[in-house]
C-alpha atoms as a PDB file:
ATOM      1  CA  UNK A   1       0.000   0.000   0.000  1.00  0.00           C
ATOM      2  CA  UNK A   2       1.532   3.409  -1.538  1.00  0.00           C
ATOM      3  CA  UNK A   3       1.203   6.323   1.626  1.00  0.00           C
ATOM      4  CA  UNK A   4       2.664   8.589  -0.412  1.00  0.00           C
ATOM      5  CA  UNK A   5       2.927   8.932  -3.958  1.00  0.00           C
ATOM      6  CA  UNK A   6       6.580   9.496  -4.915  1.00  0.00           C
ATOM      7  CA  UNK A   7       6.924  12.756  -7.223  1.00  0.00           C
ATOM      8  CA  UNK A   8      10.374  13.639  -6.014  1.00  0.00           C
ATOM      9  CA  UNK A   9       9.086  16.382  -4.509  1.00  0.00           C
ATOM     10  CA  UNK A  10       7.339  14.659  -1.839  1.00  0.00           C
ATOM     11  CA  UNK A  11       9.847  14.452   0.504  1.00  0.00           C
ATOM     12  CA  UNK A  12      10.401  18.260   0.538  1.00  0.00           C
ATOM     13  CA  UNK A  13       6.641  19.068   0.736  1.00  0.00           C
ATOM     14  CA  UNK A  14       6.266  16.699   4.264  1.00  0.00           C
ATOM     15  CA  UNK A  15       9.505  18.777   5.551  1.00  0.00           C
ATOM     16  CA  UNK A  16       8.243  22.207   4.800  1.00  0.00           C
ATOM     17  CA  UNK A  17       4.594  21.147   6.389  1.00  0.00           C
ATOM     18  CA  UNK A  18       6.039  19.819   9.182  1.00  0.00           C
ATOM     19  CA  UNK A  19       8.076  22.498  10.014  1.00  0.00           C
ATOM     20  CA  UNK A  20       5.286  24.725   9.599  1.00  0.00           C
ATOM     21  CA  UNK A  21       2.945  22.893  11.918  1.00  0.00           C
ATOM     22  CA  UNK A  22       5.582  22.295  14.547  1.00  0.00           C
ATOM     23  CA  UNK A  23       6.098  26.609  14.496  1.00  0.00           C
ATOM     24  CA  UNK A  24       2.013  26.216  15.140  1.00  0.00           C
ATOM     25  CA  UNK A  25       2.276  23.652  17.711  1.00  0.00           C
ATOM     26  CA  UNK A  26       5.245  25.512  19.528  1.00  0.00           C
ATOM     27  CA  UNK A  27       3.200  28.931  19.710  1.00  0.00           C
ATOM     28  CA  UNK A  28      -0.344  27.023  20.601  1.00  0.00           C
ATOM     29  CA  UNK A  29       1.193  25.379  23.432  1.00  0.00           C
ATOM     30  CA  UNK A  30       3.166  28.538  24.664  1.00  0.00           C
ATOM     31  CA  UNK A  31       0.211  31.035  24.750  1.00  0.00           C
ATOM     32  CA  UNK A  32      -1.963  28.148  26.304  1.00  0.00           C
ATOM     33  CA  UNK A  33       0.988  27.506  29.340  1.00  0.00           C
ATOM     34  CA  UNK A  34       0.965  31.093  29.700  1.00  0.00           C
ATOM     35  CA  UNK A  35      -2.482  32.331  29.124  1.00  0.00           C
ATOM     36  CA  UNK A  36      -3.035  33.022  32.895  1.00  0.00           C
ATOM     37  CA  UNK A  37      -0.766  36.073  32.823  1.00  0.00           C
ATOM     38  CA  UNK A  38      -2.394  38.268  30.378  1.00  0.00           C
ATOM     39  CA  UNK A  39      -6.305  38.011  28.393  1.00  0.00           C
ATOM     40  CA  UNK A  40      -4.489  38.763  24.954  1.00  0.00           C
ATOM     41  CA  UNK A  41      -2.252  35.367  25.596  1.00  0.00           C
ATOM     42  CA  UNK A  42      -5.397  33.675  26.566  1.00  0.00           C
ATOM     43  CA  UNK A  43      -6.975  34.904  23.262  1.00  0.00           C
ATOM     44  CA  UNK A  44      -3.820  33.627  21.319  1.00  0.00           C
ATOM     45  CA  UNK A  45      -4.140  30.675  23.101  1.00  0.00           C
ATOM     46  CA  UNK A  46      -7.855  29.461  22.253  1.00  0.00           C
ATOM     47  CA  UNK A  47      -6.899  31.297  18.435  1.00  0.00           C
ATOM     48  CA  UNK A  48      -3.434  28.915  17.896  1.00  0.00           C
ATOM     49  CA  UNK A  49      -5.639  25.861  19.141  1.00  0.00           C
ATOM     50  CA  UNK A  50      -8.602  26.115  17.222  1.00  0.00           C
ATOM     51  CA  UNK A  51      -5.521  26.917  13.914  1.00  0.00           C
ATOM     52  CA  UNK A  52      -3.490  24.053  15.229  1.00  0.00           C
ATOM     53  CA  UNK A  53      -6.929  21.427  15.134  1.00  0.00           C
ATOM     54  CA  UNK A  54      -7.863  23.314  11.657  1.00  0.00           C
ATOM     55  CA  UNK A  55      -4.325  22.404  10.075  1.00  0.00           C
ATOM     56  CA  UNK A  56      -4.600  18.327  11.057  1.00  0.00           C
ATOM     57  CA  UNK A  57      -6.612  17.437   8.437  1.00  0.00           C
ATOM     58  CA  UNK A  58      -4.826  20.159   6.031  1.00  0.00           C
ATOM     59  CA  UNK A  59      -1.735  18.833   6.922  1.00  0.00           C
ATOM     60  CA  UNK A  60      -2.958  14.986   6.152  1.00  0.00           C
ATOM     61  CA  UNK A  61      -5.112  15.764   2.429  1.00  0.00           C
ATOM     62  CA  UNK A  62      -1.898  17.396   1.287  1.00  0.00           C
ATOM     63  CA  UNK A  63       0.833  14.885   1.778  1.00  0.00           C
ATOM     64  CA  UNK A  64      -1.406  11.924   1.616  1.00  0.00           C
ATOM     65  CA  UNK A  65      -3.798  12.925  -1.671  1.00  0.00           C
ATOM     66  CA  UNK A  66      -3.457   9.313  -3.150  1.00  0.00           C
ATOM     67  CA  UNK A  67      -5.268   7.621  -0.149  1.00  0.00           C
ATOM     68  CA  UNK A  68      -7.307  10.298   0.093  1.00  0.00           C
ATOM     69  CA  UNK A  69      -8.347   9.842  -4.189  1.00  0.00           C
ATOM     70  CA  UNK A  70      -8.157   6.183  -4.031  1.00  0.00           C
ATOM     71  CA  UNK A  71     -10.198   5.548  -0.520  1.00  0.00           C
ATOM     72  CA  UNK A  72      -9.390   1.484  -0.232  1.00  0.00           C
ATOM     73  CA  UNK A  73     -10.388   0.461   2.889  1.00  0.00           C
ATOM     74  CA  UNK A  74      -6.803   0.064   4.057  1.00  0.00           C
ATOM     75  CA  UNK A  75      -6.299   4.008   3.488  1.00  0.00           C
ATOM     76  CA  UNK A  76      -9.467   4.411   6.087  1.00  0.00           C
ATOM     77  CA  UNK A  77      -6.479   5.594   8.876  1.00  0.00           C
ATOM     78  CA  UNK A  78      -5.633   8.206   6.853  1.00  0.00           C
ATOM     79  CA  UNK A  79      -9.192   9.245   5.714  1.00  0.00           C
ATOM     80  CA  UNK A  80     -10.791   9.278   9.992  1.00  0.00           C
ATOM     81  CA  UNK A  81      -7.572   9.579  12.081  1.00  0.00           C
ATOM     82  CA  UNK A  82      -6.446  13.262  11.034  1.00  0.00           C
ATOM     83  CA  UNK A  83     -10.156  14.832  11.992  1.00  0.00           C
ATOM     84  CA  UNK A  84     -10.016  12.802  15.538  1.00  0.00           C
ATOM     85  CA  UNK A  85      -6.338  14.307  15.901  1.00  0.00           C
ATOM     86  CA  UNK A  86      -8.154  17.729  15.214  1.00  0.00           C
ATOM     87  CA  UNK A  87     -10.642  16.967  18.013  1.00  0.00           C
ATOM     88  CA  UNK A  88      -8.075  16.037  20.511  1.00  0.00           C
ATOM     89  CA  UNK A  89      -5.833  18.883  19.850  1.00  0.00           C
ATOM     90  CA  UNK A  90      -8.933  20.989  20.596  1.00  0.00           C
ATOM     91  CA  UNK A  91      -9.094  19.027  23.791  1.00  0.00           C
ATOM     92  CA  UNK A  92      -5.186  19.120  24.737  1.00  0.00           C
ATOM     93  CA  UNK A  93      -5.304  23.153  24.308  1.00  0.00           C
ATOM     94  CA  UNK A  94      -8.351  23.339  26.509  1.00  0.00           C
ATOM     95  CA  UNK A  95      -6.843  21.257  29.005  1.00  0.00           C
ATOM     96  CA  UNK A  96      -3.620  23.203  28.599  1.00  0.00           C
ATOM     97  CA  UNK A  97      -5.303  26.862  29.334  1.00  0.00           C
ATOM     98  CA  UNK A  98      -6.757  25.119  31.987  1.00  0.00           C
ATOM     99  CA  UNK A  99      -3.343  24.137  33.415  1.00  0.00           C
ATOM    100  CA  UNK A 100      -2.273  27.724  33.007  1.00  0.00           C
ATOM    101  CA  UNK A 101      -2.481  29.073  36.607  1.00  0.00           C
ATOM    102  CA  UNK A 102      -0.327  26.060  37.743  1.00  0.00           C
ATOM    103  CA  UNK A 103       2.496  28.317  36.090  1.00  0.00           C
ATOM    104  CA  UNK A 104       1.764  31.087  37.263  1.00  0.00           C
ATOM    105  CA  UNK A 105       1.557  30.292  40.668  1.00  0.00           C
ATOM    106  CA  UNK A 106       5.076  28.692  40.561  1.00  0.00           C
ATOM    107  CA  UNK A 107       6.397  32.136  39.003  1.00  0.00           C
ATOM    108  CA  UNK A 108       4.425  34.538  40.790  1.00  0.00           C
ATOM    109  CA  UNK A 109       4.447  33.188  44.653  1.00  0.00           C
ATOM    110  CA  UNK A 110       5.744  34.484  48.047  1.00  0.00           C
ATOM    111  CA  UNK A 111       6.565  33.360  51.127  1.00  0.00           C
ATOM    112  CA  UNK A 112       6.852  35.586  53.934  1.00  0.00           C
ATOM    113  CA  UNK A 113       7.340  34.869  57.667  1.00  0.00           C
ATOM    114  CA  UNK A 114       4.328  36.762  59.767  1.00  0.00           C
ATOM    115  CA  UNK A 115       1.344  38.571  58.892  1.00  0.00           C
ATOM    116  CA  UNK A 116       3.340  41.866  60.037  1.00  0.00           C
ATOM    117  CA  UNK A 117       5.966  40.745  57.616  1.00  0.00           C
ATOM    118  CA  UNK A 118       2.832  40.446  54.760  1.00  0.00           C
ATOM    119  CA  UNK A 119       1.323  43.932  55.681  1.00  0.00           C
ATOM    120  CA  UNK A 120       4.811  45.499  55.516  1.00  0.00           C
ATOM    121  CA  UNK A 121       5.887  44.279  52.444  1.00  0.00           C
ATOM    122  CA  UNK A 122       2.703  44.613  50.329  1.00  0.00           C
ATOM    123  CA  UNK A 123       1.148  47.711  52.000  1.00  0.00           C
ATOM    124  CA  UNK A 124       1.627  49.896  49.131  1.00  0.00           C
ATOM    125  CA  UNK A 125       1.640  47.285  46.451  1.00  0.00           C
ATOM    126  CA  UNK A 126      -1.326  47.900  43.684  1.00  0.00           C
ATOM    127  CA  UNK A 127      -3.288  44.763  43.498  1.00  0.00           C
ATOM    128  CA  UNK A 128      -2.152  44.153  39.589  1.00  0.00           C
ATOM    129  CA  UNK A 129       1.148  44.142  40.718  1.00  0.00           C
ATOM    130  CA  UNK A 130       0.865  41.266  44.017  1.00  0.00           C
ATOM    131  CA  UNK A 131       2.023  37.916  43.394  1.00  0.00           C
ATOM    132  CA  UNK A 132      -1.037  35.213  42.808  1.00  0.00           C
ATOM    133  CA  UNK A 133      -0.480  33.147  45.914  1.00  0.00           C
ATOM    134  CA  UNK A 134       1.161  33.649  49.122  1.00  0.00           C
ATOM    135  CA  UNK A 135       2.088  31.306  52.190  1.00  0.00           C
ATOM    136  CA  UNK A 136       2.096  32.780  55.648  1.00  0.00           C
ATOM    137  CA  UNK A 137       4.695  31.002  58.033  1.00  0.00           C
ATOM    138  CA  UNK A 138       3.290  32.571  61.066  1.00  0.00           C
ATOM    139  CA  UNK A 139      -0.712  33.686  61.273  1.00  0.00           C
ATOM    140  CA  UNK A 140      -4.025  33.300  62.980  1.00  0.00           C
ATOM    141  CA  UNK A 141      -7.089  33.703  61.220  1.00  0.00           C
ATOM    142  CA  UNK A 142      -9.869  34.596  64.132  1.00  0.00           C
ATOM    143  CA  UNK A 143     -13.217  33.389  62.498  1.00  0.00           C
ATOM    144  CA  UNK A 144     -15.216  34.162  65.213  1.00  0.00           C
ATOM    145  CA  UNK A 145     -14.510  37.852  64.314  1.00  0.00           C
ATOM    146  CA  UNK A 146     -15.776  37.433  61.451  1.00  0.00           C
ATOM    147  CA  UNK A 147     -18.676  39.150  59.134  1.00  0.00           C
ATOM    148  CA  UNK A 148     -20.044  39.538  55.697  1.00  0.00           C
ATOM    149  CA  UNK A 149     -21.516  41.244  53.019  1.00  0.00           C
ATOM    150  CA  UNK A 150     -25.320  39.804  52.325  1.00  0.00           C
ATOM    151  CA  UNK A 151     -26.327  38.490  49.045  1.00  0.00           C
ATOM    152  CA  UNK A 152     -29.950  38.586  47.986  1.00  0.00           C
ATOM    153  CA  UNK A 153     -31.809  36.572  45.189  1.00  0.00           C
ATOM    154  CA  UNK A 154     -34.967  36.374  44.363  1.00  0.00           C
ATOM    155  CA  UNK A 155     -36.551  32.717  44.467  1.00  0.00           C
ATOM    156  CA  UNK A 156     -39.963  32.957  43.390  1.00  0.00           C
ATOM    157  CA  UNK A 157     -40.638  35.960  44.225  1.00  0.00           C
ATOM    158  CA  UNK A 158     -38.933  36.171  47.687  1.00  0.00           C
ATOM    159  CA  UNK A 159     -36.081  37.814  48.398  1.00  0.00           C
ATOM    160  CA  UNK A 160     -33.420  36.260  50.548  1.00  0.00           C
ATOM    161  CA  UNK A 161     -30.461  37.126  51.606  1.00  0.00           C
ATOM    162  CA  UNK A 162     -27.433  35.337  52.918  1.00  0.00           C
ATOM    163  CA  UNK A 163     -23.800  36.091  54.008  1.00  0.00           C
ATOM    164  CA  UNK A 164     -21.517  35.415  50.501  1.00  0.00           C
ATOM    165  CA  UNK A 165     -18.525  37.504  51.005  1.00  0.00           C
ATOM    166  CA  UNK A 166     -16.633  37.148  54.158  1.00  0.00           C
ATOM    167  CA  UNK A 167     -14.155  38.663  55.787  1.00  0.00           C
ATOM    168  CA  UNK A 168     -12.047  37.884  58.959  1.00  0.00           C
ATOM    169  CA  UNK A 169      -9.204  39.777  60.713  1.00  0.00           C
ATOM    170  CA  UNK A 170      -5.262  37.820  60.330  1.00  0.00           C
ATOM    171  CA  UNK A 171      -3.462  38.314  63.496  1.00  0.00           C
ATOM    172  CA  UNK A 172       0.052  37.154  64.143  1.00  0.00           C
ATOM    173  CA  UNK A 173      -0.527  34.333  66.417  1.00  0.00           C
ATOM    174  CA  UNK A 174      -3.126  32.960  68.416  1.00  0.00           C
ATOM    175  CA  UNK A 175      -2.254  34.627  71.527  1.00  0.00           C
ATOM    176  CA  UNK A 176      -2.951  38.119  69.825  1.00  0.00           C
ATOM    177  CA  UNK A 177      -6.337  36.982  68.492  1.00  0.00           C
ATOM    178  CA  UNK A 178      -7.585  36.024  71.935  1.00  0.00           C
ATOM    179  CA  UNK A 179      -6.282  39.427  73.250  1.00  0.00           C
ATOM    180  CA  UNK A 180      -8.369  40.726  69.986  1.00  0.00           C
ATOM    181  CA  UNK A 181      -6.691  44.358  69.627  1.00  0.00           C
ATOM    182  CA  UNK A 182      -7.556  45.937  66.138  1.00  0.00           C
ATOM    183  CA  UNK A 183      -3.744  46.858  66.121  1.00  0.00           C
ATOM    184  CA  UNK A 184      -2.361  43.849  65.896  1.00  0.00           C
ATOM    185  CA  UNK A 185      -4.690  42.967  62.782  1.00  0.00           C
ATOM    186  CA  UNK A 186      -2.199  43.116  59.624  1.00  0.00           C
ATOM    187  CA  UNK A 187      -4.184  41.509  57.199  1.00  0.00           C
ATOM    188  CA  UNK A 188      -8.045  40.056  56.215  1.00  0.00           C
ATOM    189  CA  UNK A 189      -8.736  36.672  55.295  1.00  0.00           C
ATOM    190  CA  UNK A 190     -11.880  36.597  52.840  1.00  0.00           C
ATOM    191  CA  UNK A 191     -14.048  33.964  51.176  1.00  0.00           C
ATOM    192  CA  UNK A 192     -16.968  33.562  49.057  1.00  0.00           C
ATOM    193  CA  UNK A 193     -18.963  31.657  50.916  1.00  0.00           C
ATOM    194  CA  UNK A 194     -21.328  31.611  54.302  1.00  0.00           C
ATOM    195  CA  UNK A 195     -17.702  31.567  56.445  1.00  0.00           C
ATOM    196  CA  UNK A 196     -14.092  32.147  55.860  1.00  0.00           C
ATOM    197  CA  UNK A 197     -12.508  28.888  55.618  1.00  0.00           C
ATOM    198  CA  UNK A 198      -9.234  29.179  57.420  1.00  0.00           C
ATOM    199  CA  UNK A 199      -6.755  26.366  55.353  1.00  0.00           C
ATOM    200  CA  UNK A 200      -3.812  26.137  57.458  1.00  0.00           C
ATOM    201  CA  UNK A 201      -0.720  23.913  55.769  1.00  0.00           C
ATOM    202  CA  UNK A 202       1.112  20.779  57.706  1.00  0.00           C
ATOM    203  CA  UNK A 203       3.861  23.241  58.699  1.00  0.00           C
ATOM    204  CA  UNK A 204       0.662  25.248  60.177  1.00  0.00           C
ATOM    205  CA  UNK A 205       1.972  27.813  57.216  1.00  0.00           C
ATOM    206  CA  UNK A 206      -1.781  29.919  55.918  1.00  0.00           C
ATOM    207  CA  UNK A 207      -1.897  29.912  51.863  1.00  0.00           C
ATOM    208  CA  UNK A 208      -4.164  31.778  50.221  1.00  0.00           C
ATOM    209  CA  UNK A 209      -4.434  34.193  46.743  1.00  0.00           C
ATOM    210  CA  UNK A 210      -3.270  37.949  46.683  1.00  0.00           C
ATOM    211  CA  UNK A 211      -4.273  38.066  43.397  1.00  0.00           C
ATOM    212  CA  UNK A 212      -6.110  36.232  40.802  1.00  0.00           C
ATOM    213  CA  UNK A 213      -9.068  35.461  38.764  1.00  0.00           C
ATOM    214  CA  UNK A 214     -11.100  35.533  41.849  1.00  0.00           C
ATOM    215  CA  UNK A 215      -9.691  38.861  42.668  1.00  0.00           C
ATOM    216  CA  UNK A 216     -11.860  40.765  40.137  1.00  0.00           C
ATOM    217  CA  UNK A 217     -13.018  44.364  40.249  1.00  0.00           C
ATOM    218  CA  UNK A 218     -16.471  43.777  41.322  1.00  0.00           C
ATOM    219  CA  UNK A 219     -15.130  40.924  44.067  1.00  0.00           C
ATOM    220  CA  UNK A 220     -12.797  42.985  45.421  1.00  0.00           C
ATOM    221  CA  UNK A 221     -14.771  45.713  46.287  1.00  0.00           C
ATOM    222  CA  UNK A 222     -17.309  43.359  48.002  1.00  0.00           C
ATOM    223  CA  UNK A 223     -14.903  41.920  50.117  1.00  0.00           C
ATOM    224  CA  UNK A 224     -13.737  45.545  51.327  1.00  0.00           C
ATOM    225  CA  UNK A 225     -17.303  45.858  52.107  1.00  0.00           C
ATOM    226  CA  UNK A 226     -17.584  42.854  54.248  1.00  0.00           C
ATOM    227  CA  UNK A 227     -14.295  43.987  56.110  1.00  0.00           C
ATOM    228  CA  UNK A 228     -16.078  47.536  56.507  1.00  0.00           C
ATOM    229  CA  UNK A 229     -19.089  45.238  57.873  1.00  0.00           C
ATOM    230  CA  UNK A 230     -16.767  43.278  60.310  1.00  0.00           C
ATOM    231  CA  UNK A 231     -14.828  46.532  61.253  1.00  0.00           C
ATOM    232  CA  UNK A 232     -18.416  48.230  62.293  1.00  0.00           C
ATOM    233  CA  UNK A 233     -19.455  44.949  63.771  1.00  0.00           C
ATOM    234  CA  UNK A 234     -16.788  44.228  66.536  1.00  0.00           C
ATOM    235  CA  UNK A 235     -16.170  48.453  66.884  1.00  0.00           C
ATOM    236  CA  UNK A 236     -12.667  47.937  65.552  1.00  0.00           C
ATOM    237  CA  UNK A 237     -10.284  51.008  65.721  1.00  0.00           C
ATOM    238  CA  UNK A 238      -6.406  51.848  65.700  1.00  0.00           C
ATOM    239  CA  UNK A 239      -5.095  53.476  68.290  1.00  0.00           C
ATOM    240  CA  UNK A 240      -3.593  56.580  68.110  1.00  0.00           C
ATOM    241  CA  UNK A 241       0.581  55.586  68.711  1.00  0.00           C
ATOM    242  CA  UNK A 242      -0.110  52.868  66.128  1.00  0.00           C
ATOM    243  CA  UNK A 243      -0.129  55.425  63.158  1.00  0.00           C
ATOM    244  CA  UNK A 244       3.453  57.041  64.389  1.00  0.00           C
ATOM    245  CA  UNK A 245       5.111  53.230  64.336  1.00  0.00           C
ATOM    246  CA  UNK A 246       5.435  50.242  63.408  1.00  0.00           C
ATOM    247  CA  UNK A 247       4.817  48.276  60.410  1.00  0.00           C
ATOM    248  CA  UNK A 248       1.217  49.325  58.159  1.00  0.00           C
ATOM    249  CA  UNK A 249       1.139  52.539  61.024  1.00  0.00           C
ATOM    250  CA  UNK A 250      -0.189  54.550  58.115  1.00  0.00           C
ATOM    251  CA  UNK A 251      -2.663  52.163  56.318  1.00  0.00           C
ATOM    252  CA  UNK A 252      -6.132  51.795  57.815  1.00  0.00           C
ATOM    253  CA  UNK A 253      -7.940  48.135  58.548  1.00  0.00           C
ATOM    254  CA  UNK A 254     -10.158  48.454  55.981  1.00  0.00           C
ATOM    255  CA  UNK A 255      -7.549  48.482  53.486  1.00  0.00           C
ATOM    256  CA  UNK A 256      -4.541  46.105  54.817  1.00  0.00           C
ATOM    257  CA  UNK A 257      -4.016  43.351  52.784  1.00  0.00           C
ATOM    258  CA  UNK A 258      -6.738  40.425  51.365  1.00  0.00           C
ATOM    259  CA  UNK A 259      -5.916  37.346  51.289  1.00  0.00           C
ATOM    260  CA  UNK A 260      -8.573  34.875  49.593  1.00  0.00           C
ATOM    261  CA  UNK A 261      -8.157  31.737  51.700  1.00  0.00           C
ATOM    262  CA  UNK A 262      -8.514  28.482  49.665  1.00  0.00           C
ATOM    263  CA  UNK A 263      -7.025  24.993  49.755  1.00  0.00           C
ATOM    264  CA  UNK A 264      -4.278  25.508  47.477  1.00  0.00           C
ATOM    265  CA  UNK A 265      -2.699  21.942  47.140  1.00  0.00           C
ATOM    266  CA  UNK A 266      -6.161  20.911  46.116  1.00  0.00           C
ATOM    267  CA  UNK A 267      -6.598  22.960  43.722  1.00  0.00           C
ATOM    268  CA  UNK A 268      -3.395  22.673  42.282  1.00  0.00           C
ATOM    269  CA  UNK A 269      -3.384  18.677  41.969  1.00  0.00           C
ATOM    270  CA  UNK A 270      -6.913  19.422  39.954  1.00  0.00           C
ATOM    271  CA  UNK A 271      -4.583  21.731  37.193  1.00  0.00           C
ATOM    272  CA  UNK A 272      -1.774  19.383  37.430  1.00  0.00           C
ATOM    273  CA  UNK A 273      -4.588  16.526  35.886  1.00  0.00           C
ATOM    274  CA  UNK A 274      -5.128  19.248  33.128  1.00  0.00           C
ATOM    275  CA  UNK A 275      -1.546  19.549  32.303  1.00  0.00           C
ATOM    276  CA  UNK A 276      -1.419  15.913  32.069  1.00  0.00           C
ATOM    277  CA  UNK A 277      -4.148  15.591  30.155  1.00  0.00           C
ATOM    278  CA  UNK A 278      -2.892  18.324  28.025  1.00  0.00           C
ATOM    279  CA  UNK A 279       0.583  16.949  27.763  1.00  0.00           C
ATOM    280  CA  UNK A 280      -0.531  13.327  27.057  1.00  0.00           C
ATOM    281  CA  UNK A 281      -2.755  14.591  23.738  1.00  0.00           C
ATOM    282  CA  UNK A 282      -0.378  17.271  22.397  1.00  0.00           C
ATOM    283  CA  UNK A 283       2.881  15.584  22.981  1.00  0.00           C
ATOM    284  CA  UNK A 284       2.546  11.979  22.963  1.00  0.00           C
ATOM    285  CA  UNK A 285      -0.256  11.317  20.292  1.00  0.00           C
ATOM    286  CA  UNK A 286       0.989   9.592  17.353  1.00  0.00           C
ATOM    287  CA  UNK A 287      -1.039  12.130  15.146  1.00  0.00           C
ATOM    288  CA  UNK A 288      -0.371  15.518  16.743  1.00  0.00           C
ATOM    289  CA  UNK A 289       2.593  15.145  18.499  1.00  0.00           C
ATOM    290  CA  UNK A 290       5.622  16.632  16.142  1.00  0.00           C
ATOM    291  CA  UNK A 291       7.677  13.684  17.340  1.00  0.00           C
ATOM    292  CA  UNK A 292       5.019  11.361  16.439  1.00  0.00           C
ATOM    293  CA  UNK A 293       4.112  12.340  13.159  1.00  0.00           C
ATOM    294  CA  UNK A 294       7.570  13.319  11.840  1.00  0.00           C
ATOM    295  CA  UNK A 295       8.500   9.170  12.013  1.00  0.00           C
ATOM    296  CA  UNK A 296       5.086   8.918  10.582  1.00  0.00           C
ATOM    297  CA  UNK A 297       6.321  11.015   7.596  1.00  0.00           C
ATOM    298  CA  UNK A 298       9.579   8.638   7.610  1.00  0.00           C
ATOM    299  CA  UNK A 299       7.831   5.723   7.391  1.00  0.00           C
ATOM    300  CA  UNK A 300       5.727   7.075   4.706  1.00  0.00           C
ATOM    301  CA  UNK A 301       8.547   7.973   2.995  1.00  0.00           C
ATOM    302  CA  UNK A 302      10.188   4.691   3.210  1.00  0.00           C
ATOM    303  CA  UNK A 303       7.122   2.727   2.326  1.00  0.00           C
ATOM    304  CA  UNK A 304       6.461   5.099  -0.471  1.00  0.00           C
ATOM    305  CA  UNK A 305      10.641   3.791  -1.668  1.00  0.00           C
ATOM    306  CA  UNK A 306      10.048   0.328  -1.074  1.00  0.00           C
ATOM    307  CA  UNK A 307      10.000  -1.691  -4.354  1.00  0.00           C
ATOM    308  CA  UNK A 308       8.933  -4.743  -2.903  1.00  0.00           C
ATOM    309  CA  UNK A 309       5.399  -3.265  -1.928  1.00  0.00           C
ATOM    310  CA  UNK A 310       2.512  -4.527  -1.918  1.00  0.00           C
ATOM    311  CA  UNK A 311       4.291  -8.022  -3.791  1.00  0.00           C
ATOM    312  CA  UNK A 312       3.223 -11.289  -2.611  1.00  0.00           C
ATOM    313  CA  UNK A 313       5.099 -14.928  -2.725  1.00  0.00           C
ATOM    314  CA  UNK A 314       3.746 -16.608  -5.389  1.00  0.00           C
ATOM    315  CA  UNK A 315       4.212 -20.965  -4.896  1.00  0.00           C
ATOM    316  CA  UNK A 316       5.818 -22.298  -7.663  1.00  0.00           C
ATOM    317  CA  UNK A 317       3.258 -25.094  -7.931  1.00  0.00           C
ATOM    318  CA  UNK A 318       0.762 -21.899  -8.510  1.00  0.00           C
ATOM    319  CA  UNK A 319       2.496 -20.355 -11.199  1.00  0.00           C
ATOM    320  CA  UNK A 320       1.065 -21.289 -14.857  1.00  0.00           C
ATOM    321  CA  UNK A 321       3.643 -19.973 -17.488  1.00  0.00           C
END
C-alpha cells in the first residue's frame, strides 16, 4: 500500500509542512501555558488551538492525496484519524489553558514569615502588581470575628439574603487573636462563601491568593465591604501611637491586605490533571505530536521507496507460465 505517492518532490513538501505545523504547535502550546498572565495570551491561546486542530486534516489531504483519491479500505487511517487528531488537539489546548495558573503560581508566589511581615511588604503594592499566591509562616485567622456582606436573590418571588462575602481579621498568632486588639490585625482573610474557611498547611503555614481570577473588580470591592461590615461589627479602631510606628502605622484596617483563603494543594493537583491531560494529547499522540508524526512522515517515505510493496510470494506449484 503506496502512503505517499513518490513525485520527487514529496519528501520536501512533508519537511516544509512539518516544520510549519511544529512553528504552530510551539506557539499554541506557549500562549496556552501562559495564558493566565495576560487576556491577549489567553486569546492567542484558544486562536493557535482552534488553527493548530484546523491544520490536522490540512496537513494529512496534502501529503497523503493518493489515499485520500483512491479511498481502499486500508487508506481508512488516513481518511478518519487526522479529523479525531483535530478533536483532541482541541481538547489538549483546553486542558492546557486550563493548566495555566499552575504556572503562574510557581512564578508569581511568596513566602513571607508573619502577617506583620505580609502587611509590611505589600502595604503599598497595587493589586495588579501582588504575586497570585502567598504562604504565611506565622498567622491566625480569628473566624469568630468574622462578618459579611449579604447576598440577595430572588426565588420565586422572595427575596433572601445570605452572608456570601466574608471577611475575617489575620493576626500574628493565636495569643494576639484572643487578646483581639484591632492593632495587631495586619491583614483580612476573605471567602466567598457563608464563612471564611481558614486552610492552614502541615507546617501550620496559611496559603491563600493575593491576586487572581477571583480577585476581580467587582469581588474585590465586596470583600472591602464585608471587612467595613466586620470593622463596624466588633467596633474595631487603631489606636492613636499605632499610626506614628510600626509596620502598616499609616494604612487603615479596611484596606490592609486580602488574602482569599482556599485549599491551594487541592486545587493545584486538579490543574496538574489538566496539564497531564494536556501533555498526554499534544505531545505523545501519534497524530499531533511533532515527534510522532515526523517518524510517521519517515515511514511514509520509506514505504512510499520500497520496491517490494505490496508483492506477494507466489508458490511455484501456482504459477502457470
Amino acid at each position: 500500500m503506496d502512503l505517499a505517492q513518490d513525485d520527487g518532490n514529496w519528501l520536501q513538501r512533508a519537511l516544509c509542512r512539518w516544520l510549519a505545523y511544529l512553528i504552530l504547535w510551539i506557539a499554541a502550546c506557549t500562549c496556552c501555558l501562559l495564558s493566565d498572565f495576560h487576556g491577549v495570551l489567553r486569546l492567542s491561546g484558544l486562536l493557535l488551538g482552534c488553527l493548530l486542530a484546523a491544520s490536522l486534516p490540512l496537513f494529512s489531504t496534502s501529503l497523503f492525496g493518493l489515499a485520500y483519491s483512491r479511498r481502499a479500505n486500508s487508506d481508512l487511517p488516513f481518511l478518519v484519524c487526522p479529523w479525531l487528531a483535530a478533536f483532541g488537539a482541541l481538547i489538549g489546548s483546553f486542558a492546557l489553558l486550563q493548566a495555566s495558573p499552575v504556572i503562574r503560581w510557581d512564578y508569581s508566589h511568596a513566602k513571607v514569615g508573619s502577617a506583620r511581615e505580609l502587611c509590611s511588604l505589600f502595604e503599598d503594592v497595587p493589586i495588579e502588581e501582588l504575586p497570585s499566591t502567598v504562604c504565611i509562616r506565622h498567622a491566625f485567622i480569628k473566624t469568630g470575628a468574622e462578618a459579611g456582606k449579604d447576598e440577595c436573590k430572588d426565588i420565586e418571588g422572595e427575596v433572601i439574603c445570605q452572608p456570601s462575602y466574608m471577611a475575617a481579621p489575620i493576626f500574628e498568632n493565636h495569643a494576639e487573636a484572643e487578646e483581639g486588639q484591632p492593632d495587631k490585625i495586619w491583614a483580612w482573610a476573605v471567602m466567598h462563601g457563608r464563612h471564611v474557611n481558614a486552610n492552614y498547611e502541615f507546617d501550620g503555614s496559611l496559603c491563600g491568593y493575593l491576586s487572581s481570577h477571583a480577585h476581580t473588580a467587582s469581588m474585590v470591592g465586596l470583600f472591602q465591604l464585608a471587612v467595613e461590615g466586620a470593622i463596624s461589627l466588633q467596633n474595631m479602631s487603631l489606636t492613636e501611637h499605632v499610626y506614628d510606628e510600626g509596620p502598616c502605622a499609616h494604612v487603615p484596617l479596611k484596606l490592609r491586605p486580602l488574602v482569599l483563603t482556599s485549599d491551594l494543594e487541592m486545587y493545584t493537583l486538579a490543574l496538574q490533571a489538566w496539564m497531564a491531560i494536556g501533555f498526554v494529547i499534544l505531545f505523545c499522540c501519534p497524530c499531533i505530536g511533532p515527534v510522532p508524526l515526523a517518524i510517521i512522515l519517515v515511514y511514509a517515505h520509506w514505504q512510499a521507496k520500497d520496491e517490494y510493496a505490496d508483492r506477494q510470494l507466489v508458490m511455484p506449484d501456482d504459477y502457470e507460465g
